[in-house]
C-alpha atoms as a PDB file:
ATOM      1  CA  UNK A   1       2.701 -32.847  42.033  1.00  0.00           C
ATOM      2  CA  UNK A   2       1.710 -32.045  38.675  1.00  0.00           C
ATOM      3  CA  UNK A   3       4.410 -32.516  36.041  1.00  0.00           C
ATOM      4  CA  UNK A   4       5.439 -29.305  34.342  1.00  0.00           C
ATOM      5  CA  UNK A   5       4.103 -29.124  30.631  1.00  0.00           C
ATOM      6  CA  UNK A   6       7.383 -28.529  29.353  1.00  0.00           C
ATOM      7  CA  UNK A   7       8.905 -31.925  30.426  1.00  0.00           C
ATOM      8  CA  UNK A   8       6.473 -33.868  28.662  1.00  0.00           C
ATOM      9  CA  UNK A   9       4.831 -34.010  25.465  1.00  0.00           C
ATOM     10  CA  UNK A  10       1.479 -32.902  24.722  1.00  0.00           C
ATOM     11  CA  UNK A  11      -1.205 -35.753  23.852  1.00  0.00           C
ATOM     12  CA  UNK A  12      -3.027 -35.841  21.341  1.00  0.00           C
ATOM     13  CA  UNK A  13      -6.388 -34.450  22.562  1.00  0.00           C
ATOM     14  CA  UNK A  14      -4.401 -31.777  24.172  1.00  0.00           C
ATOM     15  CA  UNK A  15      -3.336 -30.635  21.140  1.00  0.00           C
ATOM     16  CA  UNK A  16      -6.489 -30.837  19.448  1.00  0.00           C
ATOM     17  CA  UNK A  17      -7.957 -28.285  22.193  1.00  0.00           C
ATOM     18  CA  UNK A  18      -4.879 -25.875  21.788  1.00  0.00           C
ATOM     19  CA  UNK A  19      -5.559 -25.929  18.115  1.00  0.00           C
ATOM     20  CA  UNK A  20      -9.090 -25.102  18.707  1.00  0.00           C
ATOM     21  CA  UNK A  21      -8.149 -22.607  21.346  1.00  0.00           C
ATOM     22  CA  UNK A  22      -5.743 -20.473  19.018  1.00  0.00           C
ATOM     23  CA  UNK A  23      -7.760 -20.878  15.429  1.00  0.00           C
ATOM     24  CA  UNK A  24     -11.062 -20.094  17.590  1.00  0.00           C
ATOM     25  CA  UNK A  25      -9.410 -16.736  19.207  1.00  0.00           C
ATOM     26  CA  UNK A  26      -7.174 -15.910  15.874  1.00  0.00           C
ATOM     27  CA  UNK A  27      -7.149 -12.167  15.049  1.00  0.00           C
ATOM     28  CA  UNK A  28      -8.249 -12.732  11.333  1.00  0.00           C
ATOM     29  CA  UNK A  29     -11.406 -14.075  10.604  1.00  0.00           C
ATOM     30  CA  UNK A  30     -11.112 -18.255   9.737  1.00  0.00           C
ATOM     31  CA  UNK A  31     -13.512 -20.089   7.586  1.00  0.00           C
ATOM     32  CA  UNK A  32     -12.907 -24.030   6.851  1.00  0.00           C
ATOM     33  CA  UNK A  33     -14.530 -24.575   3.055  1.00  0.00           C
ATOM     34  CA  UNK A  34     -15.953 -27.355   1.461  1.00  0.00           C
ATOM     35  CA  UNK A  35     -15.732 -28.300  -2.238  1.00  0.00           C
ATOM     36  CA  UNK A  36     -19.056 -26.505  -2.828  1.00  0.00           C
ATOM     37  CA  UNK A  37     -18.315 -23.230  -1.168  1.00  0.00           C
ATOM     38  CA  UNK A  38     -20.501 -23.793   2.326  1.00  0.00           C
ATOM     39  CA  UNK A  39     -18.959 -23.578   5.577  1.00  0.00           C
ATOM     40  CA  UNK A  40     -18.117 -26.246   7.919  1.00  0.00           C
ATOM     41  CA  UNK A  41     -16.382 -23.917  10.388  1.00  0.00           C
ATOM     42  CA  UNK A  42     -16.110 -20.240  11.280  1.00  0.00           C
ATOM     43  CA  UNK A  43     -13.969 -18.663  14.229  1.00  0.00           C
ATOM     44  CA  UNK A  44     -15.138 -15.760  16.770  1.00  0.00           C
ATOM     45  CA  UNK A  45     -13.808 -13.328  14.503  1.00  0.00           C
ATOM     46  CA  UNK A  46     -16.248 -14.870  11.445  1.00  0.00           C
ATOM     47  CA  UNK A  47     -19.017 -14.102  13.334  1.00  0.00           C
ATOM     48  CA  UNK A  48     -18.155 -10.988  14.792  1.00  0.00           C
ATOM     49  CA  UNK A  49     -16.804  -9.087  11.499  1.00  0.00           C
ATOM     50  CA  UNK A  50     -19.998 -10.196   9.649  1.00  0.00           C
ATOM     51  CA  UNK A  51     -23.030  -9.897  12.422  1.00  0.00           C
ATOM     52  CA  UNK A  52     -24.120 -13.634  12.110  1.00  0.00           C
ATOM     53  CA  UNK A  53     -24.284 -16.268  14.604  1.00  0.00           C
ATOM     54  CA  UNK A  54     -21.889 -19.518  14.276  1.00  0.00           C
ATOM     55  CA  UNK A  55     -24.913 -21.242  13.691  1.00  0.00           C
ATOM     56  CA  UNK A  56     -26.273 -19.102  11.051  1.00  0.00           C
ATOM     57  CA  UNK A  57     -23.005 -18.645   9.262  1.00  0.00           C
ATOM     58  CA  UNK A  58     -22.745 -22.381   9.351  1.00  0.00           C
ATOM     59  CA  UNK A  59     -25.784 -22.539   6.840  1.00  0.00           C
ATOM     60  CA  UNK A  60     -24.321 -19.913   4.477  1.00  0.00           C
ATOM     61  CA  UNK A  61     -21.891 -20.638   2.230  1.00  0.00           C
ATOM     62  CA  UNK A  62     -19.194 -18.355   0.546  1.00  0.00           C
ATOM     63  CA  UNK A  63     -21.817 -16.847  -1.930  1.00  0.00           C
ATOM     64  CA  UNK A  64     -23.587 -15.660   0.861  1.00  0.00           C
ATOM     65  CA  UNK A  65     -21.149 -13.313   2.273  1.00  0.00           C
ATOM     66  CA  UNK A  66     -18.884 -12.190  -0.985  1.00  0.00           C
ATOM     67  CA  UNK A  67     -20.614 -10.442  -3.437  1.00  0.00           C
ATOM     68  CA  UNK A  68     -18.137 -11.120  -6.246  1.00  0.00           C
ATOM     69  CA  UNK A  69     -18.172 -14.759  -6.338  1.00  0.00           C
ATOM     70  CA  UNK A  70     -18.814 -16.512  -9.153  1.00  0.00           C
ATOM     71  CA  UNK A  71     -20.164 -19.826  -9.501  1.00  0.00           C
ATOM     72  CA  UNK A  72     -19.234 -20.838 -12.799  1.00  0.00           C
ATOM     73  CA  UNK A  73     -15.438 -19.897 -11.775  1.00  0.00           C
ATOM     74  CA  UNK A  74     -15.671 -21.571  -8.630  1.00  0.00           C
ATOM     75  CA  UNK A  75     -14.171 -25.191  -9.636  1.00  0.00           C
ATOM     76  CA  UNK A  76     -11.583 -23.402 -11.387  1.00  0.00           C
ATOM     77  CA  UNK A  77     -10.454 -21.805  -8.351  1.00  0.00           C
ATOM     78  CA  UNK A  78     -11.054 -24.880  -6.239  1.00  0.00           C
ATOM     79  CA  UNK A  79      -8.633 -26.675  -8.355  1.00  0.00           C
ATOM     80  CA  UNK A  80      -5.953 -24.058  -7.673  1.00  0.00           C
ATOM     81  CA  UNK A  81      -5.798 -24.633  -4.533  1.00  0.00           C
ATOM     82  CA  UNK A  82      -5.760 -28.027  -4.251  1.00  0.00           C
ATOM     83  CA  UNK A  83      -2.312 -27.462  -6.155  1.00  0.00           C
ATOM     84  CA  UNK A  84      -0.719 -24.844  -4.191  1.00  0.00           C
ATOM     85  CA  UNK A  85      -1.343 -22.033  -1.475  1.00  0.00           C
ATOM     86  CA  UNK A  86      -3.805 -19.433  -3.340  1.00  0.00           C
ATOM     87  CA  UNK A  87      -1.772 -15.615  -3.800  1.00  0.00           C
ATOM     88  CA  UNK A  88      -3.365 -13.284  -1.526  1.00  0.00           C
ATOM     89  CA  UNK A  89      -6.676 -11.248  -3.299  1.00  0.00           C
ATOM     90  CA  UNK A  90      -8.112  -8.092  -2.046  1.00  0.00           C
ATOM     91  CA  UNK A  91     -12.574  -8.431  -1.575  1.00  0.00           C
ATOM     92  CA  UNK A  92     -15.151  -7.255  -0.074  1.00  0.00           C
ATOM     93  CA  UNK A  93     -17.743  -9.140   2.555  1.00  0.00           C
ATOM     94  CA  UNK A  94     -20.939  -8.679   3.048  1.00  0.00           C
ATOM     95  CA  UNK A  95     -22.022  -8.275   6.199  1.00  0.00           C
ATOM     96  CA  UNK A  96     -25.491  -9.422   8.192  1.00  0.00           C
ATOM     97  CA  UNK A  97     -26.666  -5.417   7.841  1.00  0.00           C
ATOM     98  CA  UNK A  98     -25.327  -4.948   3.792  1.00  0.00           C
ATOM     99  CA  UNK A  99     -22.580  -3.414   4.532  1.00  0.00           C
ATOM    100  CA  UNK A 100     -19.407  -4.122   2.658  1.00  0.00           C
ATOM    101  CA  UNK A 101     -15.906  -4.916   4.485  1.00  0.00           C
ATOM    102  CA  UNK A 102     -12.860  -4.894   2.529  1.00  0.00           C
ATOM    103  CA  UNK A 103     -10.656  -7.615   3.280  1.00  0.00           C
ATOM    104  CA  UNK A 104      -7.657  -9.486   2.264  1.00  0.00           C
ATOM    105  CA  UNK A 105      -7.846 -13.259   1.306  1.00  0.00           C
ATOM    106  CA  UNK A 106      -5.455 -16.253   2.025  1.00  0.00           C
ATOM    107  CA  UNK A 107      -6.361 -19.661   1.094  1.00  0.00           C
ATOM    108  CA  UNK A 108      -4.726 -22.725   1.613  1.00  0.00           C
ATOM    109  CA  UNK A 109      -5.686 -26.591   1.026  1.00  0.00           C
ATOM    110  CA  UNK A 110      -6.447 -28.575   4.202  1.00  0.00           C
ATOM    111  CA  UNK A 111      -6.855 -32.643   4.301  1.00  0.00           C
ATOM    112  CA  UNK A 112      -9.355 -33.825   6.606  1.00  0.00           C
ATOM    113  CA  UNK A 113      -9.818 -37.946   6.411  1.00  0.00           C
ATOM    114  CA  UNK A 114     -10.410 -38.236   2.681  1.00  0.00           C
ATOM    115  CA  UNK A 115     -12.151 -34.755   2.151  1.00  0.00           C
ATOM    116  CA  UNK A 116     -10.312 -31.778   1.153  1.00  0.00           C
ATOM    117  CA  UNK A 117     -11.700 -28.367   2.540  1.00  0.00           C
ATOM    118  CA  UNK A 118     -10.479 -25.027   1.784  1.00  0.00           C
ATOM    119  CA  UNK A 119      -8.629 -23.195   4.675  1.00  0.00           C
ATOM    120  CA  UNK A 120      -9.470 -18.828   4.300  1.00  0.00           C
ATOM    121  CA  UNK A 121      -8.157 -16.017   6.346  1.00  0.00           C
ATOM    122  CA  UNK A 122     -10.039 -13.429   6.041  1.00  0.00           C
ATOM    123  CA  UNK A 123      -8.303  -9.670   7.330  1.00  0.00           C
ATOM    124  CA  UNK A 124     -10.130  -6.753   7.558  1.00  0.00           C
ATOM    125  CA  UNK A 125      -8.343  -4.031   5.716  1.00  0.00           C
ATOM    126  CA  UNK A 126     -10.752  -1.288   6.114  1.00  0.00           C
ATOM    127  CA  UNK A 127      -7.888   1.157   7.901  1.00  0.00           C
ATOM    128  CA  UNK A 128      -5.222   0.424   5.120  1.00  0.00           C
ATOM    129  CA  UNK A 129      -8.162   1.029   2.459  1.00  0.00           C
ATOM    130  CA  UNK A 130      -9.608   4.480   4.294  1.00  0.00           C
ATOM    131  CA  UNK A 131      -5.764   5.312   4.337  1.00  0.00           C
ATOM    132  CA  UNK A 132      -5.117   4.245   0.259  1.00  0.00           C
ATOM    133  CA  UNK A 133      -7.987   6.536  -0.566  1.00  0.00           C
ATOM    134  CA  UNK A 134      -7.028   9.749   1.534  1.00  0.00           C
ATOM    135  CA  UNK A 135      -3.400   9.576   0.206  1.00  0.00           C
ATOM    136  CA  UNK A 136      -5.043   8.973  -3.531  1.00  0.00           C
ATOM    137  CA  UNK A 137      -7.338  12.070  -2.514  1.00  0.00           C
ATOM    138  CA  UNK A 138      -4.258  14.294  -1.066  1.00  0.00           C
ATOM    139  CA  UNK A 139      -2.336  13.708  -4.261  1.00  0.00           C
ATOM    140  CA  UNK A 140      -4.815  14.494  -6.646  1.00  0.00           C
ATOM    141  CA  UNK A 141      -5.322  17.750  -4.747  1.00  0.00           C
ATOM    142  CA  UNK A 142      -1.282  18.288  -4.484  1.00  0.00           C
ATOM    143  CA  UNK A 143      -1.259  17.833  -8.055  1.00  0.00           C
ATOM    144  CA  UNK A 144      -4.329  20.540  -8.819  1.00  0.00           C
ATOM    145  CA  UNK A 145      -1.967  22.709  -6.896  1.00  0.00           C
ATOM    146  CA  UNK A 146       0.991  21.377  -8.363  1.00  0.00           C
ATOM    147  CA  UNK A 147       0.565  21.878 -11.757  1.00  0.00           C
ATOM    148  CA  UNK A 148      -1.410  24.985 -11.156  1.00  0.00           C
ATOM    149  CA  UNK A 149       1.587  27.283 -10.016  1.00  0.00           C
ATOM    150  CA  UNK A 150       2.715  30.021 -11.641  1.00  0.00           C
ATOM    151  CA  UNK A 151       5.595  29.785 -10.939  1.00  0.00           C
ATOM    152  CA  UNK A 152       7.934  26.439 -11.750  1.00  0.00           C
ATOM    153  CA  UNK A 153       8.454  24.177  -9.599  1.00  0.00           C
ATOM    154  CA  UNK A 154      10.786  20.998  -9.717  1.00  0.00           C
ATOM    155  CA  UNK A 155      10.785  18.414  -7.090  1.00  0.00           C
ATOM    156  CA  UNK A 156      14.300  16.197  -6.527  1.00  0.00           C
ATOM    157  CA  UNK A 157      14.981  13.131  -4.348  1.00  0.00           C
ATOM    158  CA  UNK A 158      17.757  13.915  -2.079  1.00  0.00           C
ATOM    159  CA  UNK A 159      20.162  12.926  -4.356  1.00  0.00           C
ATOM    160  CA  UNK A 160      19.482  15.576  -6.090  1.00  0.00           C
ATOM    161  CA  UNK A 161      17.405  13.655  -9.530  1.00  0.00           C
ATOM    162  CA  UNK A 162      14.811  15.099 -10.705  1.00  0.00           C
ATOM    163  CA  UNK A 163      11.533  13.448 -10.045  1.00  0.00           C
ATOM    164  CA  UNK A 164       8.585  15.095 -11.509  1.00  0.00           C
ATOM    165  CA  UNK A 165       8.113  19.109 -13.025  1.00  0.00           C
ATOM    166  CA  UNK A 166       5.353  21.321 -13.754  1.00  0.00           C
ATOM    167  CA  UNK A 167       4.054  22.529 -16.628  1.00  0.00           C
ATOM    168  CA  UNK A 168       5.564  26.270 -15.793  1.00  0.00           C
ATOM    169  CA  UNK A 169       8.788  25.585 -14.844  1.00  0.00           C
ATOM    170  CA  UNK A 170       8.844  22.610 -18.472  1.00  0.00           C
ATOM    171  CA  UNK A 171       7.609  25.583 -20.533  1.00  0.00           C
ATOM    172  CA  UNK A 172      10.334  27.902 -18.939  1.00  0.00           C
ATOM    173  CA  UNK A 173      13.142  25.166 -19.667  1.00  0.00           C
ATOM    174  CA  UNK A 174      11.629  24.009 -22.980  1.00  0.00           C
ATOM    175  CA  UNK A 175      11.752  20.213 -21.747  1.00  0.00           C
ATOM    176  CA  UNK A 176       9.571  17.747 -21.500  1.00  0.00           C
ATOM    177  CA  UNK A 177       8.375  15.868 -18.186  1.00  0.00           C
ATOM    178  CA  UNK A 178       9.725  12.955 -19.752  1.00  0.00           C
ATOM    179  CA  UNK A 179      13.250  14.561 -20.598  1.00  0.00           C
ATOM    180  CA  UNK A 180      13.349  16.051 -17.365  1.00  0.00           C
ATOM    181  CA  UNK A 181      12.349  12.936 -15.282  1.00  0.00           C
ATOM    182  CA  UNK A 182      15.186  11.218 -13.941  1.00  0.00           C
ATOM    183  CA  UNK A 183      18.021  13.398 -14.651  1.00  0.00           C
ATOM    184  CA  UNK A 184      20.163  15.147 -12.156  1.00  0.00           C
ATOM    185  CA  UNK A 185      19.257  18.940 -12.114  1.00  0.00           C
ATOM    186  CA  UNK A 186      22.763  20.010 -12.244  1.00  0.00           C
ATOM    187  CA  UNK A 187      22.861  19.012 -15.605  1.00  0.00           C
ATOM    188  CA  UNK A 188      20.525  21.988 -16.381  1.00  0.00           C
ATOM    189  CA  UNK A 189      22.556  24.398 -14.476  1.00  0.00           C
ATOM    190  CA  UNK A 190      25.484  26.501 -16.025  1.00  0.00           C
ATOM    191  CA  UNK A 191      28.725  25.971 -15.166  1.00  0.00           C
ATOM    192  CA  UNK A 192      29.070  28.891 -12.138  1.00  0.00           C
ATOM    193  CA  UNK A 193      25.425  27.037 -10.681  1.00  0.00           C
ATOM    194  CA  UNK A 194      26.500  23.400 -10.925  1.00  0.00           C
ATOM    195  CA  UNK A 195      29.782  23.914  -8.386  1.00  0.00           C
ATOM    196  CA  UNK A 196      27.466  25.760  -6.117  1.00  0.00           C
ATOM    197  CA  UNK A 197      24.584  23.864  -6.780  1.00  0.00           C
ATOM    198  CA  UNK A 198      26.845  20.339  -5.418  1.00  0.00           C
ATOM    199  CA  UNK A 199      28.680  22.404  -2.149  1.00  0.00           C
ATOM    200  CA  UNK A 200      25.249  23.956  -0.975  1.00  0.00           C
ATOM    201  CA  UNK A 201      22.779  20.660  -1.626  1.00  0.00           C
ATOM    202  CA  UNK A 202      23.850  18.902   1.604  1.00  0.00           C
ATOM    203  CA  UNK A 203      22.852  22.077   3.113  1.00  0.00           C
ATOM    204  CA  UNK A 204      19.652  22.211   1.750  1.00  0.00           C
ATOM    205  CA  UNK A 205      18.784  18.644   2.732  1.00  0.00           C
ATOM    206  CA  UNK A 206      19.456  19.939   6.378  1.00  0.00           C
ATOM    207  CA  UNK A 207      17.506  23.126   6.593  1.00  0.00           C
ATOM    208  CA  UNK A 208      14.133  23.852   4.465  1.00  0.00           C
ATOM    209  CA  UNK A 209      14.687  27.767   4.940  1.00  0.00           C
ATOM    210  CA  UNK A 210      17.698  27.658   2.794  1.00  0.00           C
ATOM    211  CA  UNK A 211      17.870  29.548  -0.523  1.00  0.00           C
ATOM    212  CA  UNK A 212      19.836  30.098  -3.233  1.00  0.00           C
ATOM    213  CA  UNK A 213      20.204  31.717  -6.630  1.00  0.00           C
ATOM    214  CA  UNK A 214      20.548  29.318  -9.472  1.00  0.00           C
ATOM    215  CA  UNK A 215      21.207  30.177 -13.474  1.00  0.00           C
ATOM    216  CA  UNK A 216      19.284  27.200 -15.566  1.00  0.00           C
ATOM    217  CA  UNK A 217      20.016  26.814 -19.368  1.00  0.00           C
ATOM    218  CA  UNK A 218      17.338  26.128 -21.194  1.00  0.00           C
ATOM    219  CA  UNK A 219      17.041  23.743 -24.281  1.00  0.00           C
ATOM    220  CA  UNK A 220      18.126  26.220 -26.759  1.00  0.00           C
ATOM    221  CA  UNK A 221      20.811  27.399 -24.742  1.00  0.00           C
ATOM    222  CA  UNK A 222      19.286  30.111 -23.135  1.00  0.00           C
ATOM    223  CA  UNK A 223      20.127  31.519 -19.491  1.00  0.00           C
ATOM    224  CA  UNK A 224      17.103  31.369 -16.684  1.00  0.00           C
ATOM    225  CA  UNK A 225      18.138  32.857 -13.359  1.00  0.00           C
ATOM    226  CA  UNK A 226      16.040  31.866 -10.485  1.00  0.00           C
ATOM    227  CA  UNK A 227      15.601  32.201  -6.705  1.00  0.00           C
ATOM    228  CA  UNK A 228      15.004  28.507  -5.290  1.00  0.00           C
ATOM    229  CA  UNK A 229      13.362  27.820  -2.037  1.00  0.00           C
ATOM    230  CA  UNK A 230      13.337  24.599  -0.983  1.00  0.00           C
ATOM    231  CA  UNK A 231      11.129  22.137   1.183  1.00  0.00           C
ATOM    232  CA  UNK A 232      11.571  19.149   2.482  1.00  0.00           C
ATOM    233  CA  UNK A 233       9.572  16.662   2.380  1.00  0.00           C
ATOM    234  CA  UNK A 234      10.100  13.528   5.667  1.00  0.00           C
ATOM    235  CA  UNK A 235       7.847  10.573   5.707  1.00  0.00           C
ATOM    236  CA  UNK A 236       6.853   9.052   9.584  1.00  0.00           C
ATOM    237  CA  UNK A 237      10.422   8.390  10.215  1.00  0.00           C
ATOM    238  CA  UNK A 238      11.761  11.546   9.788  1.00  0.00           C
ATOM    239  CA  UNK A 239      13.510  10.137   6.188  1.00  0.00           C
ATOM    240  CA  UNK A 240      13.544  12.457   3.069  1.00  0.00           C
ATOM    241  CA  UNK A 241      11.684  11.502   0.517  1.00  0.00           C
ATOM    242  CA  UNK A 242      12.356  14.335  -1.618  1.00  0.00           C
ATOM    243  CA  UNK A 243      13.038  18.038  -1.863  1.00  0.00           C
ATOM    244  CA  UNK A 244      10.365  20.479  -3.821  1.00  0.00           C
ATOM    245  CA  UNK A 245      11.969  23.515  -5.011  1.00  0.00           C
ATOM    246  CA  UNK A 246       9.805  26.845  -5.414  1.00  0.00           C
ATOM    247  CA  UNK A 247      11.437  28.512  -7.619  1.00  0.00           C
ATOM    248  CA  UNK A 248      10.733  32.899  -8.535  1.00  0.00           C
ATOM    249  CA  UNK A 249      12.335  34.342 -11.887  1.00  0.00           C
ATOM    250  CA  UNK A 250      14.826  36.715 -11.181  1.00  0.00           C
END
């Protein structure tokens, strides 16, 4: 009868192939690195990601396939290694067709005999990139919008501090982004609005249709009555993230 892996030990070469096995089929992409940037071994993914063969990757070196590298800082970076795990760096790769993948880089120092390679993982990014750029593309358009209303609008976290203003509703107040930023809105309210401001906010946090008339005081003392409307804003778990009041002079 066979004896069950898990009462014995695994030998040496046994290990070697389960090594093999798991770097080979790792969901990153692997390259082993000599001292003068070739490559002495790729994984599936490698070759994959990047169109080449093994073989043909196996003649290319890190120059080939990353468009920023730089020779004459090469050695510098070497030497970093060889000292501690590298800090993770964002890249692109170039692949077999000229197209660019962005990807994020781990290095780490390996000892083989008396050689010492480099040890990359290479992860495609290309979904958490597409996803950076549509949210830097959706706030650039919410802040056209924003700052384009003609009426003011403040926007609060739900603890009720003021995050961020625009221009109307600064103008209206005669404060600042700055000044504004940070504080807690009640301390713009008159006396009468700041107790009902504080009883009706938990409301507010749990119903977007809610409204309310509010009287702000502006820098010089001034009264500004308003009707706010507030919206509230989740992320993907449902969690508030902050609470944009529309606000209409009365």
């Amino acid at each position: 009868m066979m004896e069950k892996l898990h009462e014995r030990e695994l030998s040496s070469q046994e290990l070697k192939e389960f090594m093999k096995f798991a770097v080979d089929n790792f969901t990153d992409a692997v390259f082993l690195i000599a001292e003068n940037a070739e490559f002495h071994y790729v994984n599936k993914v490698s070759c994959e990601s990047l169109g080449y063969t093994e073989k043909e990757l196996l003649n290319m070196s890190v120059a080939d396939i990353d468009p920023w590298y730089d020779k004459a800082e090469w050695p510098h970076h070497w030497e970093e290694i060889k000292n501690s795990p590298g800090e993770p760096f964002e890249t692109r790769h170039k692949t077999k067709d000229g197209s660019l993948i962005p990807v994020e880089v781990r290095t780490y120092r390996v000892k083989l005999g008396d050689d010492d390679f480099m040890c990359a993982f290479a992860r495609d990014i290309t979904l958490k990139t597409t996803a950076m750029e549509l949210i830097s593309e959706l706030e650039e358009r919410f802040n056209i919008v924003f700052n384009a209303s003609v009426d003011p609008v403040i926007i609060l976290n739900d603890k009720g501090k003021i995050l961020t203003a625009n221009s109307v509703a600064c103008q209206a107040m005669g404060y600042t982004k700055i000044e504004l930023s940070g504080r807690d809105i009640v301390d713009f309210l008159d006396e009468e609005s700041k107790q009902h401001f504080k009883e009706i906010f938990p409301s507010v946090l749990k119903n977007s249709d809610y409204q309310c008339a509010v009287t702000f005081l502006t820098k010089d003392g001034k009264e500004l009555p308003v009707q706010c409307f507030p919206k509230i804003i989740t992320d993907e778990h449902e969690e508030i993230t902050s609470v944009v009041l529309l606000e209409k002079f009365i």
